[in-house]
Protein backbone atom coordinates (compact mmCIF):
# COMPACT_ATOMS: atom_id res chain seq x y z
CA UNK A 1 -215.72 -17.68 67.37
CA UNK A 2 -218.89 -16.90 69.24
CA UNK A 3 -218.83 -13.82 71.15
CA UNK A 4 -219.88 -13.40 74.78
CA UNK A 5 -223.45 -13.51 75.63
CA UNK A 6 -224.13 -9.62 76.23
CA UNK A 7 -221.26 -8.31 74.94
CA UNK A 8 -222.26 -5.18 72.58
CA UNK A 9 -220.73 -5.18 68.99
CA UNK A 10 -218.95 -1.83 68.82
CA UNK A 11 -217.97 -2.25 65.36
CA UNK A 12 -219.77 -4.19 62.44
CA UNK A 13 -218.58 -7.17 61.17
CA UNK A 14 -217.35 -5.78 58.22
CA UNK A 15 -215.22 -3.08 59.72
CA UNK A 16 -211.81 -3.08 59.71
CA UNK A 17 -208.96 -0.74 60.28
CA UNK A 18 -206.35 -1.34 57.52
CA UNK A 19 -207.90 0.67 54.95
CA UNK A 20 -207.21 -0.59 51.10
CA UNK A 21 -205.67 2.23 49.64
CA UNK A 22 -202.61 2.44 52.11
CA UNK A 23 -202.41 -1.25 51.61
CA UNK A 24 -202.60 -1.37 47.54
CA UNK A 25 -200.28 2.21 47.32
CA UNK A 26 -197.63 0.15 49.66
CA UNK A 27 -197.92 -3.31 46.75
CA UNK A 28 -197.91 -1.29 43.86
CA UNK A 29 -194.58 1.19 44.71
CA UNK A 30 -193.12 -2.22 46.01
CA UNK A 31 -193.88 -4.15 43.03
CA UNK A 32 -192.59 -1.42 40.75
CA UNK A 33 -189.23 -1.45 42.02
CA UNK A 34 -189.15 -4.84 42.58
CA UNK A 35 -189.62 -5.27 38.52
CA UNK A 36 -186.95 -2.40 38.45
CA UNK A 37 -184.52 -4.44 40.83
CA UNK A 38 -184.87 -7.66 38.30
CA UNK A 39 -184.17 -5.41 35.42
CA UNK A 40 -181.02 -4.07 37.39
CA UNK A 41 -179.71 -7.54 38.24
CA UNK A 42 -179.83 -9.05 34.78
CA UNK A 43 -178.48 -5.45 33.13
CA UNK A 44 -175.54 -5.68 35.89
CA UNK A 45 -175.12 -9.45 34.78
CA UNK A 46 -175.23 -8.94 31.30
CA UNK A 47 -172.28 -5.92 32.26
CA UNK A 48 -170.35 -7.85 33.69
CA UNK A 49 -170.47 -11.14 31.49
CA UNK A 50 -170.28 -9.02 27.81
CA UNK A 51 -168.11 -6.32 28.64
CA UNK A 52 -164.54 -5.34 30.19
CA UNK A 53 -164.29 -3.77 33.60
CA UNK A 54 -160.88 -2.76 32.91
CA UNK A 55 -161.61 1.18 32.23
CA UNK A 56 -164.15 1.17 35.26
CA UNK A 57 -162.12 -0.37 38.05
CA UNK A 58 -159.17 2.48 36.89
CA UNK A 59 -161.55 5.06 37.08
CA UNK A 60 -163.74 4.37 39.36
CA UNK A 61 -162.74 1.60 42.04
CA UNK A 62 -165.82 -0.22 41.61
CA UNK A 63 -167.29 -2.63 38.87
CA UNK A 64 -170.76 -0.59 38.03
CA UNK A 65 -171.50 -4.37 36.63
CA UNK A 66 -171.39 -5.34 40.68
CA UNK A 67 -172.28 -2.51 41.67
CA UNK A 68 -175.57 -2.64 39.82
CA UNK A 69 -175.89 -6.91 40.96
CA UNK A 70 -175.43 -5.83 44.37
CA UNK A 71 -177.92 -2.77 44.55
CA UNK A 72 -180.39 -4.87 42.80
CA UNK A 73 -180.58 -7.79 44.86
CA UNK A 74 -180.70 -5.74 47.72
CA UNK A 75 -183.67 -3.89 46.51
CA UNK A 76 -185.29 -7.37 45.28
CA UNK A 77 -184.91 -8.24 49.00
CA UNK A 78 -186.48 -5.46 50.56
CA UNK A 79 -189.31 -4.67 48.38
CA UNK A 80 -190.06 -8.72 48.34
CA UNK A 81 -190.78 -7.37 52.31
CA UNK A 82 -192.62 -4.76 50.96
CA UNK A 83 -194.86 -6.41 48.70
CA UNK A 84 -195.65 -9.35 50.17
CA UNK A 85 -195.87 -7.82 53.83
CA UNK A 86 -198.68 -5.14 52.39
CA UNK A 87 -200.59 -7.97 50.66
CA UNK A 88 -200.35 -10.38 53.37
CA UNK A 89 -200.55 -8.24 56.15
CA UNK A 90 -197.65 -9.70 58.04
CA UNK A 91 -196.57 -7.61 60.61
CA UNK A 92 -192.64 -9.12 60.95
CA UNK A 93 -192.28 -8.16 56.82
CA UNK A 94 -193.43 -5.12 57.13
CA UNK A 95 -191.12 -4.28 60.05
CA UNK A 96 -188.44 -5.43 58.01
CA UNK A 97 -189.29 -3.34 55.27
CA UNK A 98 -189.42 -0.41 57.46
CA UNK A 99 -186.76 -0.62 59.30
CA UNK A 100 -184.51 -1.30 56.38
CA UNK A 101 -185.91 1.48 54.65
CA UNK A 102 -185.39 3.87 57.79
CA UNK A 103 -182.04 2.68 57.87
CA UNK A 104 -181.35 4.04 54.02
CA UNK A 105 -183.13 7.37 54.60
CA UNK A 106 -180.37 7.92 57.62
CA UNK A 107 -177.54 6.75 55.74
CA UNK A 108 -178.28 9.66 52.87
CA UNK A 109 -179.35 11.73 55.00
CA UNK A 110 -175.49 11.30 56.57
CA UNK A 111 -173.95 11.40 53.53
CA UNK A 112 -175.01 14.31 52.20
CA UNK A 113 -174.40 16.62 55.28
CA UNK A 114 -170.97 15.02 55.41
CA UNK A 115 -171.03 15.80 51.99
CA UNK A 116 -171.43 19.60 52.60
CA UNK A 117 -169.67 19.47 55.70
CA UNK A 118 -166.62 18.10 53.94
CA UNK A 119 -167.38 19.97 50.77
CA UNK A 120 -163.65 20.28 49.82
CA UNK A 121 -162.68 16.47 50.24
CA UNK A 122 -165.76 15.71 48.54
CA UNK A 123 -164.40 18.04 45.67
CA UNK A 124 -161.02 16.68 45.98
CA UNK A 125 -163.12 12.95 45.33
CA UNK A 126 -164.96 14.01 42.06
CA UNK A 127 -161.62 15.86 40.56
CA UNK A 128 -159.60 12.39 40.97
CA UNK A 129 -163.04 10.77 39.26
CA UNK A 130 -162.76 13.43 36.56
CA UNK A 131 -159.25 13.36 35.61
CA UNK A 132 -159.27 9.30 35.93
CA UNK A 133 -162.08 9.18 33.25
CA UNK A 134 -160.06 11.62 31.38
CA UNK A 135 -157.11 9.19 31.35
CA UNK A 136 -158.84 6.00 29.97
CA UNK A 137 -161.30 8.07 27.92
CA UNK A 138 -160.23 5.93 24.72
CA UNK A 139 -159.78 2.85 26.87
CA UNK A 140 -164.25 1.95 26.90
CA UNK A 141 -166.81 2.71 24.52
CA UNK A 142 -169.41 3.38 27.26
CA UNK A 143 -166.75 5.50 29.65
CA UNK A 144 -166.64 7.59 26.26
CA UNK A 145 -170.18 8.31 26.01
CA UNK A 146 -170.71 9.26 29.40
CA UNK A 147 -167.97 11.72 29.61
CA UNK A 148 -168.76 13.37 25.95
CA UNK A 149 -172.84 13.00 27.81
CA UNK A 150 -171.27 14.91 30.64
CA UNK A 151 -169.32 17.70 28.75
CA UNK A 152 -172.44 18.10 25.96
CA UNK A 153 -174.96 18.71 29.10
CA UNK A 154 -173.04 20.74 31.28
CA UNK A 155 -171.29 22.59 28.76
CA UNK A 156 -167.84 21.97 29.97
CA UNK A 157 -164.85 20.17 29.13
CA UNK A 158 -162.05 18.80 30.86
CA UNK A 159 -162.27 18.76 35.00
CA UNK A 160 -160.73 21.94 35.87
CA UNK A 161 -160.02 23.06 32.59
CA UNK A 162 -159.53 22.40 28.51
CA UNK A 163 -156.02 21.69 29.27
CA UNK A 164 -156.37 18.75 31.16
CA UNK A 165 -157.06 16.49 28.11
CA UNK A 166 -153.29 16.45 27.82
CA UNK A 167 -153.57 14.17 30.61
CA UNK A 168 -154.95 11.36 27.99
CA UNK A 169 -151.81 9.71 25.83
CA UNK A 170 -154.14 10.63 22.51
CA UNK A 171 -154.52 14.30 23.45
CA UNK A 172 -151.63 14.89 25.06
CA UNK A 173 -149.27 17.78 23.62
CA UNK A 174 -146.02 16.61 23.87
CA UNK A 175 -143.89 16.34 20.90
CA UNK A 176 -143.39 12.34 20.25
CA UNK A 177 -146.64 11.61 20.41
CA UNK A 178 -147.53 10.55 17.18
CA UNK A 179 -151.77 10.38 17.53
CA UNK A 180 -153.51 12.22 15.12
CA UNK A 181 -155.39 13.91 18.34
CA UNK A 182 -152.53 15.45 19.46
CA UNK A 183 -153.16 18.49 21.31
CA UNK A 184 -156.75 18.12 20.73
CA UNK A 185 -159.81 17.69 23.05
CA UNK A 186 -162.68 15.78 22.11
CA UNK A 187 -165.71 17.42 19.84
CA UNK A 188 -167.82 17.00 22.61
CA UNK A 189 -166.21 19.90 24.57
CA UNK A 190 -167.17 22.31 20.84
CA UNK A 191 -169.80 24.95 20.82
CA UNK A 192 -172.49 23.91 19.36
CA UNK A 193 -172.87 24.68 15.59
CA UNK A 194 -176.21 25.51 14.42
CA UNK A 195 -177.99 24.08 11.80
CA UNK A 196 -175.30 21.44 11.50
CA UNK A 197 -176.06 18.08 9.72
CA UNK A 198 -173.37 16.55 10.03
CA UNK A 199 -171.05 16.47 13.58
CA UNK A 200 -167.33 17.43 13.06
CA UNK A 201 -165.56 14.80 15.62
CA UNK A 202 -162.49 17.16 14.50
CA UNK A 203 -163.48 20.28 15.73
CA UNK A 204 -161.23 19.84 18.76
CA UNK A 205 -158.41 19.60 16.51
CA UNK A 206 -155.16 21.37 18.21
CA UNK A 207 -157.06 23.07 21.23
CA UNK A 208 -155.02 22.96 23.81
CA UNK A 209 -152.23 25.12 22.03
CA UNK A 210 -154.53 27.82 22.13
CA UNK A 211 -154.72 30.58 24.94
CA UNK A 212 -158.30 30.92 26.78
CA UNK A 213 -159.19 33.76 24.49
CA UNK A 214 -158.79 31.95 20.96
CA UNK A 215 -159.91 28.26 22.45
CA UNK A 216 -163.49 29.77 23.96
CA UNK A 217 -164.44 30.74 20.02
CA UNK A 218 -164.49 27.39 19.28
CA UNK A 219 -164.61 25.10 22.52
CA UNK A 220 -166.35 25.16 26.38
CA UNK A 221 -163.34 26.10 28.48
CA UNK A 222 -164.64 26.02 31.71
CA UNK A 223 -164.02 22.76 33.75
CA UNK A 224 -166.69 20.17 34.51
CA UNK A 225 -166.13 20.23 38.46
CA UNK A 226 -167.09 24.23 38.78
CA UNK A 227 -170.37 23.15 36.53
CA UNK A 228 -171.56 20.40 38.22
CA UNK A 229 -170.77 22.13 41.88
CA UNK A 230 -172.38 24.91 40.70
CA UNK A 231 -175.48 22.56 39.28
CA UNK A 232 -175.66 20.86 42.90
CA UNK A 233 -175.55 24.11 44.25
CA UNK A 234 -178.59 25.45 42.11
CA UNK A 235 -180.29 22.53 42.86
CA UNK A 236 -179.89 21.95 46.09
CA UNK A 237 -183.34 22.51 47.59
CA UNK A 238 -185.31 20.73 44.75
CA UNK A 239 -182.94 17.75 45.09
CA UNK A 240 -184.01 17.58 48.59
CA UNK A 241 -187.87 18.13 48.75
CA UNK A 242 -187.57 15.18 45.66
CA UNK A 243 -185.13 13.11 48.22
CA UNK A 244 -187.56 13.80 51.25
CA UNK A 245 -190.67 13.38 49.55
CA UNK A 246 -189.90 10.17 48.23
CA UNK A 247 -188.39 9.08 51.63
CA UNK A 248 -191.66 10.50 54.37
CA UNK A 249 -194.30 8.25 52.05
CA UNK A 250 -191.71 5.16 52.14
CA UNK A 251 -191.21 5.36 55.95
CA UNK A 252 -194.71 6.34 56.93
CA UNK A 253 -196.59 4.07 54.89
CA UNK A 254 -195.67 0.83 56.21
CA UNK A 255 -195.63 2.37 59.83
CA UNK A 256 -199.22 3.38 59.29
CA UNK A 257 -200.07 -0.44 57.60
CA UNK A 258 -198.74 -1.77 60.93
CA UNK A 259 -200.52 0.18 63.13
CA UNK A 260 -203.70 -0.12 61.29
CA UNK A 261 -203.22 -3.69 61.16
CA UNK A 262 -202.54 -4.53 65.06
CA UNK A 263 -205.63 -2.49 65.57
CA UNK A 264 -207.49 -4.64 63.77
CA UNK A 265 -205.99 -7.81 65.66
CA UNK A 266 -206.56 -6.13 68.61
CA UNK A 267 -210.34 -5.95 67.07
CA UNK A 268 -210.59 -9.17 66.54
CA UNK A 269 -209.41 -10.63 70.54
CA UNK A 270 -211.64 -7.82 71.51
CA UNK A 271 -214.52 -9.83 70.20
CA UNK A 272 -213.31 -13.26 70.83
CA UNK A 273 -214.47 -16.21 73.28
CA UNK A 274 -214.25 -14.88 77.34
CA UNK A 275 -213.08 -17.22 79.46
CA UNK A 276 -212.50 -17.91 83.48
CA UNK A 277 -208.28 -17.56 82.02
CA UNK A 278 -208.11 -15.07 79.16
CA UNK A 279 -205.95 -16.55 76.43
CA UNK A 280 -202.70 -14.30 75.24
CA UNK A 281 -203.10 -12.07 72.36
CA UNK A 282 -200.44 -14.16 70.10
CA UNK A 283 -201.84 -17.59 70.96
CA UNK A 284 -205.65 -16.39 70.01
CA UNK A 285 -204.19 -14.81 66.86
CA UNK A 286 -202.22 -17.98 66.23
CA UNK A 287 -205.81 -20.55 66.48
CA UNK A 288 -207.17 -17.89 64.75
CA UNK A 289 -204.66 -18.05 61.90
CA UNK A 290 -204.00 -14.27 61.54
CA UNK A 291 -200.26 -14.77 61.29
CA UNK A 292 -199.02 -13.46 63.86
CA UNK A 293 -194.80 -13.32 63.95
């Protein structure tokens, strides 16, 4: 449109205030989780069409198969705002996308100081996890790995102790059961033999009879729940500066594409047709076709 006769050009006509970097940044980060979120949605899918949820549900309360759907459409969603907000420029996507992700950063931010302020409850939480997984151990493949994962990295077995295998009808000690486990823990709670080809799944074999003394030359007695408290504990401050600085660039970014981007709107009436009755911002930017919301 022609500007007024007169009028000085303070900027050039190839100036503009949403600069390409913040805008490229924002569509790559978006576009990478939004593969991610695909990749979630058909593994959760796949879960829960191929596999039973029996073992889960007991343990947990929640189908990780839905669990994983429901997180990844979610995240499809909001980095769909993301992406095509920061390519398009459109302003109501991008508030979307920001005030979505503003609305996670709160909700973690609230769960993990109720987390430490209700430290003890939250213990109470992962012990019933623990000793659930303990009791359907045999009951899913997967369940099985993670827990033997769990004990092999943390060097632990058990939730508050060795013992508590009993709780599992294939360890447990009593005297009619007839599994060939009996009394036994799993060889993922054994110290770790080196230079071993081969891995003795039997090295557990009649643990739990065993005082703490004679057990710890052969198995981790310590409980899982003290190690991974005492992980979280360690921890703490690099799990935070990782949480926050992932969160600041995810807020701020699309804050800063908005703001650079009404600027530039606000560029572009600037330099638009005067008239005896100015036309509103929205209309001018709608007959201009700059997509306004």
């Amino acid at each position: 449109m022609a500007r007024r006769p007169g009028a000085p050009a303070a900027y050039g006509e190839e100036f503009t205030f949403v600069s390409p970097l913040v805008k490229y940044l924002l569509f790559f980060f978006n576009m990478l989780f939004w593969v991610i979120s695909m990749v979630m949605v058909a593994v959760g899918v796949y879960a829960r069409l191929m596999k039973h949820a029996e073992a889960a549900l007991a343990c947990l309360a929640v189908d990780p198969a839905i669990l994983l759907i429901v997180v990844g459409i979610l995240m499809f969603l909001l980095t769909f705002c993301g992406c095509i907000g920061s390519l398009r420029e459109n302003i109501c996507l991008l508030q979307t996308f920001s005030l979505c992700l503003t609305i996670v950063f709160l909700l973690q931010l609230a769960a993990g100081i109720l987390g430490f302020v209700f430290s003890d409850k939250a213990r109470g939480k992962v012990s019933e996890i623990i000793n659930n997984a303990i009791v359907h151990y045999r009951d899913d493949l997967d369940l099985q790995n993670l827990i033997d994962f769990g004990q092999k990295k943390f060097s632990c077995c058990g939730g508050n102790s060795y013992k508590d295998w009993s709780q599992n009808m294939y360890f447990n000690c009593s005297e009619d059961n007839p599994s060939r486990e009996r009394c036994s823990v799993p060889y993922s709670c054994c110290l770790p033999t080196p230079n071993q080809a081969v891995i003795n799944t039997m090295c557990g074999q009649g643990m739990q009879a065993l005082d703490y003394l004679e057990a710890g030359k052969v198995i981790y007695t310590n409980g899982c729940i003290d190690k991974l408290v005492n992980w979280i504990h360690s921890n703490l401050f690099l799990l935070g500066g990782v949480a926050l600085g992932l969160a600041i660039p995810q807020v701020t970014y699309p804050v800063s594409l908005m703001g650079r981007i009404i600027l530039q709107r606000l560029l572009c009436l600037g330099q638009g047709t005067w008239g005896s009755a100015r036309v509103s911002g929205p209309a001018v930017a709608k007959e201009q076709g700059m997509g306004w919301c």
